[in-house]
C-alpha atoms as a PDB file:
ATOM      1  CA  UNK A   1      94.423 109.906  87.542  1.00  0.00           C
ATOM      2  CA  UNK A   2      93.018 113.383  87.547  1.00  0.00           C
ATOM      3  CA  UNK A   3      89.359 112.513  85.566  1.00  0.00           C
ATOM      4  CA  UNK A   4      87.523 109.100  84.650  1.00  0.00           C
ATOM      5  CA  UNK A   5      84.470 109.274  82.809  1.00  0.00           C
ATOM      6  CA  UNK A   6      81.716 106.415  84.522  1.00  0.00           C
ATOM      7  CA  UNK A   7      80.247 103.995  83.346  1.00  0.00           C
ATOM      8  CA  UNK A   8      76.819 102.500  84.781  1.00  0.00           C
ATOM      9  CA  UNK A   9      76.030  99.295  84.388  1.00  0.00           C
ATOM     10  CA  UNK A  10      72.616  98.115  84.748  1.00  0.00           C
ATOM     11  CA  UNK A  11      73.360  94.551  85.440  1.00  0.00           C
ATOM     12  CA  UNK A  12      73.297  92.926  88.446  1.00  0.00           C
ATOM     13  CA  UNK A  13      76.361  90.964  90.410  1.00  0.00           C
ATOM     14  CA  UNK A  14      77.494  88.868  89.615  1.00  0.00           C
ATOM     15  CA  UNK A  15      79.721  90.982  86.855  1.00  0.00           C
ATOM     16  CA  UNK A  16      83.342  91.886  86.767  1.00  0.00           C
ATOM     17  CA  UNK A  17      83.481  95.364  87.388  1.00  0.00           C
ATOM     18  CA  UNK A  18      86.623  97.258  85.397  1.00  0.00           C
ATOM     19  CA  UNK A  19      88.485 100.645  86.390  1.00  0.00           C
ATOM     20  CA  UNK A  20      85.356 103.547  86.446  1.00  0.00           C
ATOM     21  CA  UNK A  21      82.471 101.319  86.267  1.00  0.00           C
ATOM     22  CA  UNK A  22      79.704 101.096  88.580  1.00  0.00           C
ATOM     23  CA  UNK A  23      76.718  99.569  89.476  1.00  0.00           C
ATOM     24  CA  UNK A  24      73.329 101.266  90.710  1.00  0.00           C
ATOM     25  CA  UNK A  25      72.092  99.427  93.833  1.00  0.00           C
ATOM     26  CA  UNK A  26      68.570 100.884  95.671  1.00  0.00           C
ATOM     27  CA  UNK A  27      69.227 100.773  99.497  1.00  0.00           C
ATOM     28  CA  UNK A  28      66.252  98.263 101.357  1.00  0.00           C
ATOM     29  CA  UNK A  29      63.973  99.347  98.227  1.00  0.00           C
ATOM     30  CA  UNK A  30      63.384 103.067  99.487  1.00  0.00           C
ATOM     31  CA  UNK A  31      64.304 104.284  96.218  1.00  0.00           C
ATOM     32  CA  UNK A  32      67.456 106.286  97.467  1.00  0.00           C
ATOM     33  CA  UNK A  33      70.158 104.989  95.205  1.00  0.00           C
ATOM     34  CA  UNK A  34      73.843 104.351  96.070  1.00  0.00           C
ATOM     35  CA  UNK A  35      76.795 102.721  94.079  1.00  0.00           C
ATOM     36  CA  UNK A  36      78.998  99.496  94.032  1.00  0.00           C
ATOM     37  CA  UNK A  37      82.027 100.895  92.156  1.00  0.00           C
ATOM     38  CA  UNK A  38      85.129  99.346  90.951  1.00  0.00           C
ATOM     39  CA  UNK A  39      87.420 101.721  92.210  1.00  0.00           C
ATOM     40  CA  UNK A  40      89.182 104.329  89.446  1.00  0.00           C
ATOM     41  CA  UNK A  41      92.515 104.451  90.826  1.00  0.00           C
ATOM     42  CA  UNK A  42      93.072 100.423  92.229  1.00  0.00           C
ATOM     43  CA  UNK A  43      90.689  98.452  90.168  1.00  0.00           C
ATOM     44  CA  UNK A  44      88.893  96.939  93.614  1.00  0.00           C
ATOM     45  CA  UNK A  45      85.234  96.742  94.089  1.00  0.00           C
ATOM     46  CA  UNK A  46      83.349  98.253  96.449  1.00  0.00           C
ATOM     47  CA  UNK A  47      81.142  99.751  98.089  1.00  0.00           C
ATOM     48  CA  UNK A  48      79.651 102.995 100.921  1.00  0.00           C
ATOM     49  CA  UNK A  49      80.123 101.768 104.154  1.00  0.00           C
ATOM     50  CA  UNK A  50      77.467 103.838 105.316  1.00  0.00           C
ATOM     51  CA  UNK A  51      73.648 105.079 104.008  1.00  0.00           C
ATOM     52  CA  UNK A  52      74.547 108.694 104.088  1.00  0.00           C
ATOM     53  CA  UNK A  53      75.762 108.731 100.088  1.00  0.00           C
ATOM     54  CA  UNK A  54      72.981 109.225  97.328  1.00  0.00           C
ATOM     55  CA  UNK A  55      73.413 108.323  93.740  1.00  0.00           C
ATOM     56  CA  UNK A  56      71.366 110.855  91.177  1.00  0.00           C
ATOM     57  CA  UNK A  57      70.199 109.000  88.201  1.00  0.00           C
ATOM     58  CA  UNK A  58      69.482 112.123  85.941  1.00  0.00           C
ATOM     59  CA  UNK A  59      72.728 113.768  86.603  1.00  0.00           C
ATOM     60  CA  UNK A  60      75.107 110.610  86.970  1.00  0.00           C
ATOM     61  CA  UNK A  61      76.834 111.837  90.393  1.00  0.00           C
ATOM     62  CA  UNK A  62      77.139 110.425  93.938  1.00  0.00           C
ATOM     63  CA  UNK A  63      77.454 112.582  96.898  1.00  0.00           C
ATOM     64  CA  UNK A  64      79.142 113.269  99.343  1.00  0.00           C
ATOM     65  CA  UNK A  65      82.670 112.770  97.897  1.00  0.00           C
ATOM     66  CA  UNK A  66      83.912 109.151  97.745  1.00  0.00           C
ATOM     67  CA  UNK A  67      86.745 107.697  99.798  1.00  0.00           C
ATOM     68  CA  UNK A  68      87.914 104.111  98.819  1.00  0.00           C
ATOM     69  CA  UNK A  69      89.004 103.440 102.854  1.00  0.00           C
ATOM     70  CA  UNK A  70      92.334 102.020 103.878  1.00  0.00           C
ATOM     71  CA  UNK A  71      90.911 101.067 106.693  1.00  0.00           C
ATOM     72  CA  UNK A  72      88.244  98.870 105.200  1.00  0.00           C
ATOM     73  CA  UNK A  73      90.672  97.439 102.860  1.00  0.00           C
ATOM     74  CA  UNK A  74      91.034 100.499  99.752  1.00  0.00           C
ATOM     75  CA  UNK A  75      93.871 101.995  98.511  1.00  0.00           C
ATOM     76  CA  UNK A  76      92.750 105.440 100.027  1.00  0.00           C
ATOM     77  CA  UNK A  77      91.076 107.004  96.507  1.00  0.00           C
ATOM     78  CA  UNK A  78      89.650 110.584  97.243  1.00  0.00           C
ATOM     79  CA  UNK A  79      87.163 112.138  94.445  1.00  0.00           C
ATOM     80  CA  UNK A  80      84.127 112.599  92.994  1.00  0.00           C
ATOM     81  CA  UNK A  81      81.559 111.080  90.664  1.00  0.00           C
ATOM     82  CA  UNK A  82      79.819 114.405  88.965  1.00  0.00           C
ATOM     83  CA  UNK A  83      78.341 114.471  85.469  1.00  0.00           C
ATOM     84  CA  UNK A  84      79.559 111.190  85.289  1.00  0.00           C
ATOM     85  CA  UNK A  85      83.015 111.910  85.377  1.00  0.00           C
ATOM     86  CA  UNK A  86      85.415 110.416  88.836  1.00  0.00           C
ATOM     87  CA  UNK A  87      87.433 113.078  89.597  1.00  0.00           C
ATOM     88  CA  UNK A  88      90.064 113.345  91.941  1.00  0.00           C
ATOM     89  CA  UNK A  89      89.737 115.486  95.451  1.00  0.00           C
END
């Protein structure tokens, strides 16, 4: 999988997520956004395990880049959501 375009839902959980989409989540209602994804390369949900990633409405991207963890249960997924698009690191 070299590029995914994204798809934002605005629904909340529950909802079955599919390969690329997402859903916009505000962290404690301080209006920085993050991201539960369903991850483009394994198909498993998700989420940051941290606060330090930011989801930009207006330009559809996520930083920093997004690492589906092995160690937290992922298959390891390295990439980027930019413009909307997942792309791999």
């Amino acid at each position: 999988m070299a590029e995914m375009i994204a798809v934002i839902k605005q629904e909340l959980m529950p909802y079955e997520l599919k390969k690329g989409e997402c859903i916009v989540v505000d962290y404690n209602d301080n209006g920085r956004l993050g991201l539960i994804m369903c991850c483009p390369r394994c198909g498993e949900t998700s989420a940051s395990k941290d606060q330090k990633h930011t989801f930009n409405r207006e330009t559809f991207s996520y930083t920093p880049s997004i690492i589906h963890d092995v160690e937290l249960g992922g298959c390891g997924y390295h990439g980027y959501l930019t413009n909307g698009i997942f792309t791999d690191v």
